[in-house]
Protein backbone atom coordinates (compact mmCIF):
# COMPACT_ATOMS: atom_id res chain seq x y z
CA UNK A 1 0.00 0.00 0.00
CA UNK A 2 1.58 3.23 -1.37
CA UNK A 3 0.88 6.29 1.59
CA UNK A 4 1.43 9.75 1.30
CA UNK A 5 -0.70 12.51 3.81
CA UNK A 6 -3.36 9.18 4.53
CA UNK A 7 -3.45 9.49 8.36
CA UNK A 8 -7.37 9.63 8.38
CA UNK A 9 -7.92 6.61 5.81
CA UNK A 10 -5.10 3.99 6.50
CA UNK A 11 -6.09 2.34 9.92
CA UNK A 12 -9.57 1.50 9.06
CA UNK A 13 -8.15 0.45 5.27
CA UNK A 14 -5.78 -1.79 6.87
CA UNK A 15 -8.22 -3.25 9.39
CA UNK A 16 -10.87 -4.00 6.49
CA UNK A 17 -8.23 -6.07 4.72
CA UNK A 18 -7.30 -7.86 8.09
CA UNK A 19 -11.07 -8.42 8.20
CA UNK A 20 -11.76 -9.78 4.95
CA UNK A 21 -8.34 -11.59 4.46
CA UNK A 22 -6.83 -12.05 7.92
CA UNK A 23 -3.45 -14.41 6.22
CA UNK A 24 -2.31 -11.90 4.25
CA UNK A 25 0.81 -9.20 4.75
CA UNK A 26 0.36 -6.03 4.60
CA UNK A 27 3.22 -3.50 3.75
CA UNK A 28 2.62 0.03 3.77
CA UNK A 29 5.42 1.83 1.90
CA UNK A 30 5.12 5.88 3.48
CA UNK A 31 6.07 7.90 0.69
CA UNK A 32 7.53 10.92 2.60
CA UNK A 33 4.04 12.05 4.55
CA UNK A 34 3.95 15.01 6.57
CA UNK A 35 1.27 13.54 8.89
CA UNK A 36 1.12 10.61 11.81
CA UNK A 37 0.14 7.96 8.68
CA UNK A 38 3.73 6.07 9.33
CA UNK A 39 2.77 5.54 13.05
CA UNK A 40 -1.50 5.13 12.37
CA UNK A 41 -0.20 2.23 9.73
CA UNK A 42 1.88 0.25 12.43
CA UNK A 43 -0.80 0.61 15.24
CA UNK A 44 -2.75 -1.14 12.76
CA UNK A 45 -0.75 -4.07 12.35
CA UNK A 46 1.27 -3.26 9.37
CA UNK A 47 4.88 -3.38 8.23
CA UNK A 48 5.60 0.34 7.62
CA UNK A 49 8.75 1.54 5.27
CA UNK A 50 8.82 5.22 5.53
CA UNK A 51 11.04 6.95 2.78
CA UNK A 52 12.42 10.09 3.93
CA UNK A 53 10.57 12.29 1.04
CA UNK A 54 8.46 11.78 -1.40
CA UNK A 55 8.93 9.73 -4.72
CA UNK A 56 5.66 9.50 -6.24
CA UNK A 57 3.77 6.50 -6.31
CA UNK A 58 6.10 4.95 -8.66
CA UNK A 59 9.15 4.92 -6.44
CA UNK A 60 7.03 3.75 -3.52
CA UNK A 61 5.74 1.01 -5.51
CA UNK A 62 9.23 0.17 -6.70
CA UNK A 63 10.23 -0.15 -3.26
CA UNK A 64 7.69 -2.92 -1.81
CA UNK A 65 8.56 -4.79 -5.39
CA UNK A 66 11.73 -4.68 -3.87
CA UNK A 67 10.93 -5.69 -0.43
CA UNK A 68 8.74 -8.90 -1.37
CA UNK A 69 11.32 -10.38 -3.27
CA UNK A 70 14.02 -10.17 -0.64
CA UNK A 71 11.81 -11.46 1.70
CA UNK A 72 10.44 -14.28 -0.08
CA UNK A 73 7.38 -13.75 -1.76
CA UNK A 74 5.86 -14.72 -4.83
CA UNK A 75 3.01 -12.14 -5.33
CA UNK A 76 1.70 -8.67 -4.78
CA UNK A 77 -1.18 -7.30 -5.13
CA UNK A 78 -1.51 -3.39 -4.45
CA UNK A 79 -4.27 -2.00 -2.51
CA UNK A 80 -4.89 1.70 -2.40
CA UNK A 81 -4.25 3.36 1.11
CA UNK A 82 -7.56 5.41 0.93
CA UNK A 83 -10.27 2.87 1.18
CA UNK A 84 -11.38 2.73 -2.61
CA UNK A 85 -10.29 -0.88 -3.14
CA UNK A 86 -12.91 -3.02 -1.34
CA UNK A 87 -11.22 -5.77 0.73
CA UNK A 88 -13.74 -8.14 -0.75
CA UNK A 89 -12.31 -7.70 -4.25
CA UNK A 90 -8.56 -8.91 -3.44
CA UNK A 91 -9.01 -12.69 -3.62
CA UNK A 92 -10.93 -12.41 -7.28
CA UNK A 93 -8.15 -9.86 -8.49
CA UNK A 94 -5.44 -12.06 -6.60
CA UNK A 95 -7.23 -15.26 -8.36
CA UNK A 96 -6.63 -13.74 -11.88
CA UNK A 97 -3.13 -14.52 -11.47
CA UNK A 98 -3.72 -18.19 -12.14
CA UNK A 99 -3.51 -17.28 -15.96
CA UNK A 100 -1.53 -14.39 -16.02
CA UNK A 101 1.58 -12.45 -14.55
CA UNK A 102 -0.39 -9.43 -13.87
CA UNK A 103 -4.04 -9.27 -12.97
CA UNK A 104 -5.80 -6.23 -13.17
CA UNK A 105 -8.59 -5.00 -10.84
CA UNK A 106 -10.97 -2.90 -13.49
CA UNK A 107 -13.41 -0.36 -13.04
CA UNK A 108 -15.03 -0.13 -16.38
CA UNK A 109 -15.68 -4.44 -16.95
CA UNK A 110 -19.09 -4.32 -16.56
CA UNK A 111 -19.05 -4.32 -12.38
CA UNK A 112 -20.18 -1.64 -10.25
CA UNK A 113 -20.78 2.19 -10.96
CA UNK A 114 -17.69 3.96 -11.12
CA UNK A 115 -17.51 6.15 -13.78
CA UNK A 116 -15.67 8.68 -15.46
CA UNK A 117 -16.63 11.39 -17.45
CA UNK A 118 -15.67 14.44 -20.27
CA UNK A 119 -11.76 14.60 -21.66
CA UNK A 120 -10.16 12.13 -19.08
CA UNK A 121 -12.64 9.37 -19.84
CA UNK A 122 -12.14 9.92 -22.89
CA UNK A 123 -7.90 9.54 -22.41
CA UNK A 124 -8.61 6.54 -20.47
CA UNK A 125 -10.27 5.03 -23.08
CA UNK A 126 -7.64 5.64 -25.86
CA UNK A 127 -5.33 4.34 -23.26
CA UNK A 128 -7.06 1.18 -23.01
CA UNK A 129 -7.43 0.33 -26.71
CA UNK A 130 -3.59 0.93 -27.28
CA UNK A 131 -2.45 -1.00 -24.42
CA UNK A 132 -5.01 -3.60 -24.97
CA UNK A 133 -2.87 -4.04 -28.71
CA UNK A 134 0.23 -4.57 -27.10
CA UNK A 135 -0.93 -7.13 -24.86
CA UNK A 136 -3.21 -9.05 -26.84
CA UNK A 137 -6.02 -8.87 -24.75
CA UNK A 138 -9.05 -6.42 -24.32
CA UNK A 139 -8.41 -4.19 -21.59
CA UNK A 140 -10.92 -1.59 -20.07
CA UNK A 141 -8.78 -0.01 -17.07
CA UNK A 142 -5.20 0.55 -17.47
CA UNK A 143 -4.63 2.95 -15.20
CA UNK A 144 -5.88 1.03 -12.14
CA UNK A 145 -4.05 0.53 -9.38
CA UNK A 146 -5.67 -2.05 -7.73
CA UNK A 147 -3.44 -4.56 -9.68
CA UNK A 148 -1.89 -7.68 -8.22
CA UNK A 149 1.39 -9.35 -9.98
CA UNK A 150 3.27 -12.44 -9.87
CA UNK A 151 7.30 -13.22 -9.27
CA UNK A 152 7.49 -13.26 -12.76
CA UNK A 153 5.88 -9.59 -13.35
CA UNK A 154 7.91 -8.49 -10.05
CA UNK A 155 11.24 -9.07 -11.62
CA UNK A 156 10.49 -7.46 -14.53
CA UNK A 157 9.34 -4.12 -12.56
CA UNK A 158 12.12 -4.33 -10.78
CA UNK A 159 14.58 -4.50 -13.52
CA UNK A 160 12.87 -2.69 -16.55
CA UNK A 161 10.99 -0.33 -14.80
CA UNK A 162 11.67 2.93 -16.12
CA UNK A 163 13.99 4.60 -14.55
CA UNK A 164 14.08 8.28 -16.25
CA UNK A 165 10.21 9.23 -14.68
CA UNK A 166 8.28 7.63 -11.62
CA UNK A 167 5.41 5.39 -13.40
CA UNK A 168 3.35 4.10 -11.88
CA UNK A 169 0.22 2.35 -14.16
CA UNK A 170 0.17 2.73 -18.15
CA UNK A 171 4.12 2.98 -18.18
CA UNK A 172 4.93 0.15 -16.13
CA UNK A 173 2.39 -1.96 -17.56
CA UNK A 174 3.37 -1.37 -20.87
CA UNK A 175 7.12 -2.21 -20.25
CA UNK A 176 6.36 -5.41 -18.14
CA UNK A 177 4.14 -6.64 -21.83
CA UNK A 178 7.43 -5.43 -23.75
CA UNK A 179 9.20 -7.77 -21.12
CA UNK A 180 6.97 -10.77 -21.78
CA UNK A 181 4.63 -10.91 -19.51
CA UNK A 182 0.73 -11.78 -19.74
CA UNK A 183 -2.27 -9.35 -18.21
CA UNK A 184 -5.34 -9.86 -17.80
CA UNK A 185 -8.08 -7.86 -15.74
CA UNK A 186 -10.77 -8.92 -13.06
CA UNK A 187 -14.08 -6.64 -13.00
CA UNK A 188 -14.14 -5.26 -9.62
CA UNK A 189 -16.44 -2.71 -7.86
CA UNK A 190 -14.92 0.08 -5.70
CA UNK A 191 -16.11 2.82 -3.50
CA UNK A 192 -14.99 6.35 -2.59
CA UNK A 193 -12.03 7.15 -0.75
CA UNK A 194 -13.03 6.48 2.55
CA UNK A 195 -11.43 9.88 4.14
CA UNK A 196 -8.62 12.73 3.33
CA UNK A 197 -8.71 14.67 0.35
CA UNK A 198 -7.69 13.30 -3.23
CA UNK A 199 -4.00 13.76 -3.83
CA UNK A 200 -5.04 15.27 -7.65
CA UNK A 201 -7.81 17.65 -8.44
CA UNK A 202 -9.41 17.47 -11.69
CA UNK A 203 -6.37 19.31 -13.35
CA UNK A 204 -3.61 17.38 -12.25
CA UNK A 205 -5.86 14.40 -13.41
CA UNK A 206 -5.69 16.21 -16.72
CA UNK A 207 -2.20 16.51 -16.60
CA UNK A 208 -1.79 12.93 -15.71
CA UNK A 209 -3.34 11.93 -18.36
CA UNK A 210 -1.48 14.03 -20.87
CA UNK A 211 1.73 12.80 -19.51
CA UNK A 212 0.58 9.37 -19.67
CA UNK A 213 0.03 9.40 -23.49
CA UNK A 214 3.64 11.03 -24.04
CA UNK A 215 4.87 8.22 -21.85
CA UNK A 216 3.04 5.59 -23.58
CA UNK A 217 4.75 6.62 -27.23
CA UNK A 218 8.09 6.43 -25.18
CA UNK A 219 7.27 3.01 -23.57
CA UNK A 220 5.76 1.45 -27.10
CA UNK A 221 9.39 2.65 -28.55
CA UNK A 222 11.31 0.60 -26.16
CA UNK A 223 12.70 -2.73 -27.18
CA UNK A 224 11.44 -6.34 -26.39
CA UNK A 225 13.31 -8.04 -23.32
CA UNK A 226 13.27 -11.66 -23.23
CA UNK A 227 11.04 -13.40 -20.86
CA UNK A 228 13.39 -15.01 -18.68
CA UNK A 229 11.69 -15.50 -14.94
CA UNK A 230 9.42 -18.33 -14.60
CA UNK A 231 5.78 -18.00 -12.95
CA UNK A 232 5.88 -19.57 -9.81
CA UNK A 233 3.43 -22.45 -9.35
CA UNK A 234 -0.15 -21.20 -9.23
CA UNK A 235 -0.97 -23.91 -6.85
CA UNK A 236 0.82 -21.13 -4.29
CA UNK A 237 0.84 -17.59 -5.20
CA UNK A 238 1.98 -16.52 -2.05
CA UNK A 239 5.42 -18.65 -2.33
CA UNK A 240 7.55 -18.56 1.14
CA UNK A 241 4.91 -16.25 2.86
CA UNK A 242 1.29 -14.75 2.40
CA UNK A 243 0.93 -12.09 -0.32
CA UNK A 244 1.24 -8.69 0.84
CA UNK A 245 -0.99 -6.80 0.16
C-alpha cells in the first residue's frame, strides 16, 4: 500500500483487509508524509517503510517490489491506502493470477458504478485500446491501481521499470508486456475514498493523463526483453509467505 498525507484513511483500510483476508501481509510503503500515517499504519498491524521524502507512487511502488522479493514472496497485489479498493475484491483480483503475470482490478468491466466522465474518460479510453494491442487482450482499465502481480511480473518491474520518470500504471504496464509478460483484468467494484482529500484535483488528473500518453509513445518505442523469470506455481501464489498486500 503506497501512503502519502493518509493518516485519516489507512487504519480502518488496513483493518478492512485484516477483516476480509486475515493471512495476508500487509506493507505500507510511506512515501515521505507530513502527517502521523507512518505511526496510524503500524498501530494497525502493518509493516511500515517510511522513505524520507516523497517519490511519487512509482518509487514507492518500486520499493515494496523490492521488499517482497528479498523477503520471499511470490506475489503482490496493491491495494490503495484510501479505502477505494474493497477488501472483498482482493481474492478475485489475486485469483486472476492463475492465468496471467499481472491481474488487473478494473473499473469499467461491466461491475459496479464507477464512472468517469468528459476529456479524461475519454484519455482513459484511448489508453485502453492501445495497451489492450500490445498485450493481446481487451483491456478496459489501465490505469488502475488495484493490480496484483506475480514473481514473474515483479522481476520485470524491478529490472525494466523505467527509470528516467516515476510510473506508476500505463508505463509500467506497458514495459512489463514489452518484457513478456501476460495481463489480464478482473471486474471489480470500488467505492470512494473512505477519508482525506484526493491527492489530484481534476487538473492534475488532466495533466496525468497528458503525460501518460507522451509516456506511452516512449514506452511502445522501447525494445522487447526476453522473458526469462518463470511464474511460480499457481498452486501457491503466495510462495515462502502470504501475499502482501
Amino acid at each position: 500500500m503506497p501512503a502519502w498525507n493518509e493518516e485519516e484513511a489507512i487504519g480502518n483500510t488496513i483493518r478492512d483487509i485484516r477483516r476480509v483476508e486475515p493471512g495476508m501481509d500487509i506493507l505500507v510503503v510511506d512515501d515521505g508524509s507530513r502527517d502521523d500515517t507512518a505511526r496510524i499504519a503500524a498501530e494497525a498491524g502493518a509493516v511500515v517503510l517510511k522513505l524520507p521524502f516523497n517519490l511519487g507512487v512509482g518509487g514507492a511502488m518500486r520499493t515494496g517490489f523490492k521488499y517482497a522479493l528479498r523477503n520471499g514472496y511470490s506475489g503482490v497485489i496493491q491495494v490503495d491506502s484510501d479505502g477505494q479498493h474493497m477488501p472483498e475484491e482482493i481474492s478475485k483480483v489475486v485469483k486472476g493470477l492463475e492465468t496471467a503475470d499481472i491481474s488487473i482490478g478494473a473499473r469499467f468491466a461491466g461491475k459496479g458504478d464507477y464512472r468517469a466522465k468528459g476529456p479524461r474518460r475519454w484519455a482513459m479510453s484511448l489508453l485502453a485500446v492501445v495497451i489492450s494491442r500490445v498485450a493481446g487482450t481487451k483491456l478496459t482499465d489501465v490505469t488502475s491501481g488495484f493490480r496484483a502481480v506475480n514473481q514473474r511480473g515483479l522481476h520485470q518491474y524491478i529490472e525494466h521499470f523505467p527509470a528516467e520518470y516515476l510510473g506508476d500504471t500505463v508505463d509500467s504496464l506497458v514495459v512489463a508486456l514489452k518484457s513478456g509478460c501476460t495481463v489480464t483484468q478482473v471486474p471489480v467494484e470500488m467505492r470512494p475514498r473512505q477519508a482525506g482529500t484526493p491527492s489530484q484535483s481534476p487538473w492534475k488528473s488532466a495533466i496525468y493523463l497528458a503525460r501518460s500518453g507522451l509516456v506511452l509513445c516512449f514506452a511502445l518505442a522501447r525494445r522487447k526483453t526476453p522473458r526469462d523469470h518463470q511464474a511460480p506455481s499457481t498452486g501457491d501464489i503466495a510462495g515462502e509467505g502470504p501475499v502482501p498486500a
